[in-house]
N, C-alpha and C. Protein backbone atom coordinates (compact mmCIF):
# COMPACT_ATOMS: atom_id res chain seq x y z
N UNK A 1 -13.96 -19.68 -13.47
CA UNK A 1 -13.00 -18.67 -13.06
C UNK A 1 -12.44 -17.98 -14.30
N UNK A 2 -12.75 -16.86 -14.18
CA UNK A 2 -11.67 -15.67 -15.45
C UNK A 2 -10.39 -15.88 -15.43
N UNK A 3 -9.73 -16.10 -16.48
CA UNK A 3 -8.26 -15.62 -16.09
C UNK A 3 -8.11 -14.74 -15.56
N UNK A 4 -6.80 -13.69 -15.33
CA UNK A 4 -6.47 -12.45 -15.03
C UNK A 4 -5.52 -12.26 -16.12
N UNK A 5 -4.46 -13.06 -16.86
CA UNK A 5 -3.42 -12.95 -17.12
C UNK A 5 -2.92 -14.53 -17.86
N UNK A 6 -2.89 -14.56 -19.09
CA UNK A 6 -2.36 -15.84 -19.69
C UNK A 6 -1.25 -15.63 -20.14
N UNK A 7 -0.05 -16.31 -20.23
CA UNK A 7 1.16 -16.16 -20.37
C UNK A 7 1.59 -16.70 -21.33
N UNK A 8 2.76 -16.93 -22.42
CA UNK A 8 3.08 -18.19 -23.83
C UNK A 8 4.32 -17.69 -23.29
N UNK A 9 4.78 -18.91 -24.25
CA UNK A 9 5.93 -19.68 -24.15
C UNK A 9 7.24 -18.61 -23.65
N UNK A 10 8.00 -18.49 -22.58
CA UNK A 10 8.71 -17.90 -22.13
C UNK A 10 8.67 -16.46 -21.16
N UNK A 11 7.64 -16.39 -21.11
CA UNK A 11 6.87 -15.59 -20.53
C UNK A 11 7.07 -16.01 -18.68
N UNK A 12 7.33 -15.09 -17.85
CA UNK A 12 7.27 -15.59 -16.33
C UNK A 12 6.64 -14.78 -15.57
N UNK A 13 6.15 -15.19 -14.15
CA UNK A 13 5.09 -14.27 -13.32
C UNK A 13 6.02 -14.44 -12.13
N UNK A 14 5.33 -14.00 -10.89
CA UNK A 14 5.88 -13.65 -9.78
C UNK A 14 4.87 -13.52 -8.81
N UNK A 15 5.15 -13.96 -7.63
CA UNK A 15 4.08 -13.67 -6.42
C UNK A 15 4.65 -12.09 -5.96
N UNK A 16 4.05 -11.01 -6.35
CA UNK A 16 4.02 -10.34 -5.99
C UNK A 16 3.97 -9.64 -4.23
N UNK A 17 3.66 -10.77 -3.17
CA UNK A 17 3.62 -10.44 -1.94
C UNK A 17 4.77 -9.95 -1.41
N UNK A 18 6.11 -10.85 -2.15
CA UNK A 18 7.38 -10.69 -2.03
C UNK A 18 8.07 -9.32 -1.43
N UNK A 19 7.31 -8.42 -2.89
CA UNK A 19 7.68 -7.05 -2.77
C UNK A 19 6.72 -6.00 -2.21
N UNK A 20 5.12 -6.20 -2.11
CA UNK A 20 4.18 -5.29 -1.52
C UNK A 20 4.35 -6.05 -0.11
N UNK A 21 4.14 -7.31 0.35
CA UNK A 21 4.23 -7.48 1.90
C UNK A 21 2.68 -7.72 2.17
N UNK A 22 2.10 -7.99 1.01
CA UNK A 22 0.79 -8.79 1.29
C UNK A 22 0.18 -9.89 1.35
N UNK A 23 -0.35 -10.37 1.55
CA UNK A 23 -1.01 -12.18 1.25
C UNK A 23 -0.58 -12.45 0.05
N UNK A 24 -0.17 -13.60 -0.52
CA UNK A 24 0.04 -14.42 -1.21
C UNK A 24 -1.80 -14.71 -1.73
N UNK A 25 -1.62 -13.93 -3.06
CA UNK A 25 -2.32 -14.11 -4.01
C UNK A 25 -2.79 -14.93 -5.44
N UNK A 26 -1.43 -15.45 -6.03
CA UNK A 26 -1.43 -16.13 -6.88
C UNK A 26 -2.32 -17.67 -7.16
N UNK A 27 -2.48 -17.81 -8.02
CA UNK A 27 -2.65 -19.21 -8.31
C UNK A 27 -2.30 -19.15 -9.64
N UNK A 28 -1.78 -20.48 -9.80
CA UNK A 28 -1.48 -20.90 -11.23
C UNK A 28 -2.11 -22.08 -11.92
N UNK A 29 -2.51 -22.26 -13.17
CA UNK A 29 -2.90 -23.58 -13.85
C UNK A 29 -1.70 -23.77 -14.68
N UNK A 30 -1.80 -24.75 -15.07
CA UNK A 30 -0.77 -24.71 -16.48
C UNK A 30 -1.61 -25.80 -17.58
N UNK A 31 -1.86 -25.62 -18.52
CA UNK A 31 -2.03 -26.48 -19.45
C UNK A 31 -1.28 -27.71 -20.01
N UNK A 32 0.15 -27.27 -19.62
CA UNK A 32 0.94 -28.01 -20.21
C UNK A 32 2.07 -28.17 -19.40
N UNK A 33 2.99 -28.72 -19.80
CA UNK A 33 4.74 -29.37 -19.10
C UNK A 33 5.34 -28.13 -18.64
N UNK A 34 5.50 -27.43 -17.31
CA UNK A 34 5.72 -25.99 -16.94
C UNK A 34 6.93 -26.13 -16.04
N UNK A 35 7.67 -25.37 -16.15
CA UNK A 35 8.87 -25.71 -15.45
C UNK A 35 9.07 -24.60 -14.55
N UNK A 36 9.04 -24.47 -13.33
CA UNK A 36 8.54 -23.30 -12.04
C UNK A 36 10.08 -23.60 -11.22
N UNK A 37 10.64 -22.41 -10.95
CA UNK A 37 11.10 -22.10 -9.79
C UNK A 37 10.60 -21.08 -8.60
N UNK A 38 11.56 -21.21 -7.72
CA UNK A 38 10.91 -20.35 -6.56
C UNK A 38 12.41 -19.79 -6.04
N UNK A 39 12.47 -18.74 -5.00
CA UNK A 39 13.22 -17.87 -4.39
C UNK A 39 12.62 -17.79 -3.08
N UNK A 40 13.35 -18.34 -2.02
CA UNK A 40 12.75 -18.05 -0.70
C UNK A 40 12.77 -16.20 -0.55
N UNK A 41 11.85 -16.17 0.60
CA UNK A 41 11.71 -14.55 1.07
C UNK A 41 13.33 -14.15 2.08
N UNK A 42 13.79 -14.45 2.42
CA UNK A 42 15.13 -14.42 2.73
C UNK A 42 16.22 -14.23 1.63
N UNK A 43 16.11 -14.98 0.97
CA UNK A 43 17.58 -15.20 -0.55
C UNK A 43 16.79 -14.30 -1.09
N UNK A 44 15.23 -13.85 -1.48
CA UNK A 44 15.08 -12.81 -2.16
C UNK A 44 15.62 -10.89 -1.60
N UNK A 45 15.06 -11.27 -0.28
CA UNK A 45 15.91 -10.00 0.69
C UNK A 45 17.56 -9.18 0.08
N UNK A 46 17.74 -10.69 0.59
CA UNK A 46 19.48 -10.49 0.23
C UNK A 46 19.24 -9.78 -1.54
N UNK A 47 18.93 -11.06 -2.25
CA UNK A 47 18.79 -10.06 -3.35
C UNK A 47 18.31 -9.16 -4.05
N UNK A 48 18.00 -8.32 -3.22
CA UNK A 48 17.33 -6.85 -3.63
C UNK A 48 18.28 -5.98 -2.82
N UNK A 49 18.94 -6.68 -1.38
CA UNK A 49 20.01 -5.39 -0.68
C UNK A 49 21.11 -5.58 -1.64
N UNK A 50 21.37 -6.56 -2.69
CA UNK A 50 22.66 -6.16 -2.92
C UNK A 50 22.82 -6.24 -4.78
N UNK A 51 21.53 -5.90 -5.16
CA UNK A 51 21.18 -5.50 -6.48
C UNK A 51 20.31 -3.92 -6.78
N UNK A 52 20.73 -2.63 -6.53
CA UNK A 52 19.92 -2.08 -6.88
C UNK A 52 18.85 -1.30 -7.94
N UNK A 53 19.92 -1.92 -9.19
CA UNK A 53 19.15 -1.76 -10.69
C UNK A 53 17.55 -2.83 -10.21
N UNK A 54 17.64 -4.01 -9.75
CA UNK A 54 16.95 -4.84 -9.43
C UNK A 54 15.80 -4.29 -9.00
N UNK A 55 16.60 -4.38 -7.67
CA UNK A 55 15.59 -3.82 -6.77
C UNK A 55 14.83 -2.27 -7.68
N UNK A 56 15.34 -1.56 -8.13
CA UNK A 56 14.53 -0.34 -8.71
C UNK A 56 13.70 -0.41 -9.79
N UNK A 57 14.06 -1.65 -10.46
CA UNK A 57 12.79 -2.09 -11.58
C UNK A 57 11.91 -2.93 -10.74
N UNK A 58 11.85 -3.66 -9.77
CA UNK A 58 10.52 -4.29 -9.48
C UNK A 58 10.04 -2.57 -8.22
N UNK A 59 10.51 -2.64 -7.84
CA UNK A 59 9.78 -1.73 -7.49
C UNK A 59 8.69 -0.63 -8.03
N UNK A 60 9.13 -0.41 -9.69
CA UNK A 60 8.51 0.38 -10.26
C UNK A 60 7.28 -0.28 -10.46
N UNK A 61 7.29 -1.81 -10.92
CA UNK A 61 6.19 -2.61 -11.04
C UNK A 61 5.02 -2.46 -10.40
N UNK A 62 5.35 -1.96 -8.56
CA UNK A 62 4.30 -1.87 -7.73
C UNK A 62 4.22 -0.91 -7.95
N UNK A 63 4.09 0.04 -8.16
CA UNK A 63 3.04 1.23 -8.65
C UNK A 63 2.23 1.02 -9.52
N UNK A 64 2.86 -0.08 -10.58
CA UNK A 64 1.24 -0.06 -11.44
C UNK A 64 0.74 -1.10 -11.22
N UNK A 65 1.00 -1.97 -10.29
CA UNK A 65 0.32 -3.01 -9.59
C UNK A 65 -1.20 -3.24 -9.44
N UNK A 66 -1.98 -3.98 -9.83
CA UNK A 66 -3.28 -3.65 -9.37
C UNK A 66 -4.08 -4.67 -8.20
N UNK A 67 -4.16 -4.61 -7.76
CA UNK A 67 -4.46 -5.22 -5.98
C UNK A 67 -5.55 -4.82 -5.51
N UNK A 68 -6.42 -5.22 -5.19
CA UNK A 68 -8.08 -4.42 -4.24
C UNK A 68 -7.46 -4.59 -2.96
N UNK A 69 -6.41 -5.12 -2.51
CA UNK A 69 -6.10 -5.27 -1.16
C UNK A 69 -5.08 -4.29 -0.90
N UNK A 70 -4.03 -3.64 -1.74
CA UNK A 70 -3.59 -2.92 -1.74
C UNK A 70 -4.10 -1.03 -2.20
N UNK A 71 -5.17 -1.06 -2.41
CA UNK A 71 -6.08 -0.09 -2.68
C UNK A 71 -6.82 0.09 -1.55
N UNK A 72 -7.54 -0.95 -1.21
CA UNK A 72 -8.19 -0.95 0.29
C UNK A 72 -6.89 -0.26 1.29
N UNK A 73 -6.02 -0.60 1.51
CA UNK A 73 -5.17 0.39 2.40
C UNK A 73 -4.90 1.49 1.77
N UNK A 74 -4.18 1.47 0.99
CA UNK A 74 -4.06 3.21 0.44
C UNK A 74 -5.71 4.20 0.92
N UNK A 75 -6.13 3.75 0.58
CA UNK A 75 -8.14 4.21 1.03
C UNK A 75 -8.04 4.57 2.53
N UNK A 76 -7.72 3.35 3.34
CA UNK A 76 -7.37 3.89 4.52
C UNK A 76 -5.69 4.92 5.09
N UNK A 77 -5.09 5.02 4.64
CA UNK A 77 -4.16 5.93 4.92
C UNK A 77 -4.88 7.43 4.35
N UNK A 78 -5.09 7.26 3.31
CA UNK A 78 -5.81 8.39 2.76
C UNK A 78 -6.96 9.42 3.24
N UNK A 79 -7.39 8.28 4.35
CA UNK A 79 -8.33 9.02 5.29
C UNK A 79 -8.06 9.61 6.91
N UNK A 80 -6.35 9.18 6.53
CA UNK A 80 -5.97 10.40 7.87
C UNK A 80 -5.48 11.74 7.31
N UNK A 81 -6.32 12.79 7.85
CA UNK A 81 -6.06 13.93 7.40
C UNK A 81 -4.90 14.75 6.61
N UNK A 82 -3.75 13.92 7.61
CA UNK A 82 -2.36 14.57 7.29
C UNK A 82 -1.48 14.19 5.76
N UNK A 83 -2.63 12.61 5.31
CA UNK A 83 -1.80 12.27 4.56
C UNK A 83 -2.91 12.40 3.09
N UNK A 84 -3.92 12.94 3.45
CA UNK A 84 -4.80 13.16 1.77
C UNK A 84 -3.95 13.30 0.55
N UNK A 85 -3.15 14.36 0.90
CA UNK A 85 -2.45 14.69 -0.56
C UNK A 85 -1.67 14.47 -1.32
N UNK A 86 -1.17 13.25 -0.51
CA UNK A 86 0.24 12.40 -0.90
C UNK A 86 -0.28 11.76 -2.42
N UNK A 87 0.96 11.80 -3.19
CA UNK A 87 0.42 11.23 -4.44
C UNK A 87 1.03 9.83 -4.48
N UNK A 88 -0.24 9.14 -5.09
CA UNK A 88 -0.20 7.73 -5.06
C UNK A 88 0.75 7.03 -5.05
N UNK A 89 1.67 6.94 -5.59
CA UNK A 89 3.18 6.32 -5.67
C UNK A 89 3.67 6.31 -4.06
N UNK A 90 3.48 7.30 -3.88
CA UNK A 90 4.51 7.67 -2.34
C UNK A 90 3.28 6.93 -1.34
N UNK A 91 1.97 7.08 -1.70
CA UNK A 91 1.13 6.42 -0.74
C UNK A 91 1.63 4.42 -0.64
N UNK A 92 1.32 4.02 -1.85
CA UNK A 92 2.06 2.67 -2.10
C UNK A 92 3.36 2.66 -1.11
N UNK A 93 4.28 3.59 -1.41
CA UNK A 93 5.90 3.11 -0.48
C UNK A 93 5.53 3.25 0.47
N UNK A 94 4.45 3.82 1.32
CA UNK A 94 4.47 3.85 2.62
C UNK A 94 3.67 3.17 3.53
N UNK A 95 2.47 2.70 2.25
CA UNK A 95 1.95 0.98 2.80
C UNK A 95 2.81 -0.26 2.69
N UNK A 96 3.50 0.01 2.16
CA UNK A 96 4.49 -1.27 2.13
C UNK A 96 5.89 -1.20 2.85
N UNK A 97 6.07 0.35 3.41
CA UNK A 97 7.31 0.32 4.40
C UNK A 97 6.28 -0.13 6.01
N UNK A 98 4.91 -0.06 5.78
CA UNK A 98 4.51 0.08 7.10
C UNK A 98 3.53 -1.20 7.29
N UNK A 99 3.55 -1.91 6.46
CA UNK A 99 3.56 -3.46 6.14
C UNK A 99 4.49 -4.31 6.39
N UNK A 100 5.65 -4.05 6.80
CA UNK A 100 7.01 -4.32 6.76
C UNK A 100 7.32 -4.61 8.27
């Protein structure tokens, strides 16, 4: 297996499904003594309604997100007529408001 992404010392990741509303993608190894927390999808909710610097930096994240599963839909929205011309960003918010 390739990595995707190796991380050092202080460095943290994120399941991204959180905020696109897709399958749970991640896996992790660790080489070494790793110390992991988690945030339920509820307590994370709350904290994005009542942080919005927060909430507006991960959000930016998913735009440059890279996902074949999230591309595969944009592909399909893209192929209803009305919505060809939407530029990508706004296509993303509206697979993930309609993921939701």
């Amino acid at each position: 297996m390739t990595p995707i992404n190796e991380l050092k010392m202080g460095d943290y990741f994120g399941e991204m499904s959180l905020l696109t509303n897709l399958r749970r993608t991640a896996t992790i190894y660790s080489l070494a003594s790793t110390t992991c927390g988690y945030i339920e999808g509820e307590d994370f909710e709350i904290l994005m309604n009542h942080n919005a610097d927060l909430k507006a930096t991960l959000m930016k994240k998913i735009y440059s997100y890279k996902d074949n599963y999230m591309r595969f839909l944009i592909t399909m929205v893209k192929n209803v007529p009305q919505l060809r011309r939407m530029q990508t960003r706004s296509l993303r918010s509206l697979v993930h408001i309609l993921r939701n």
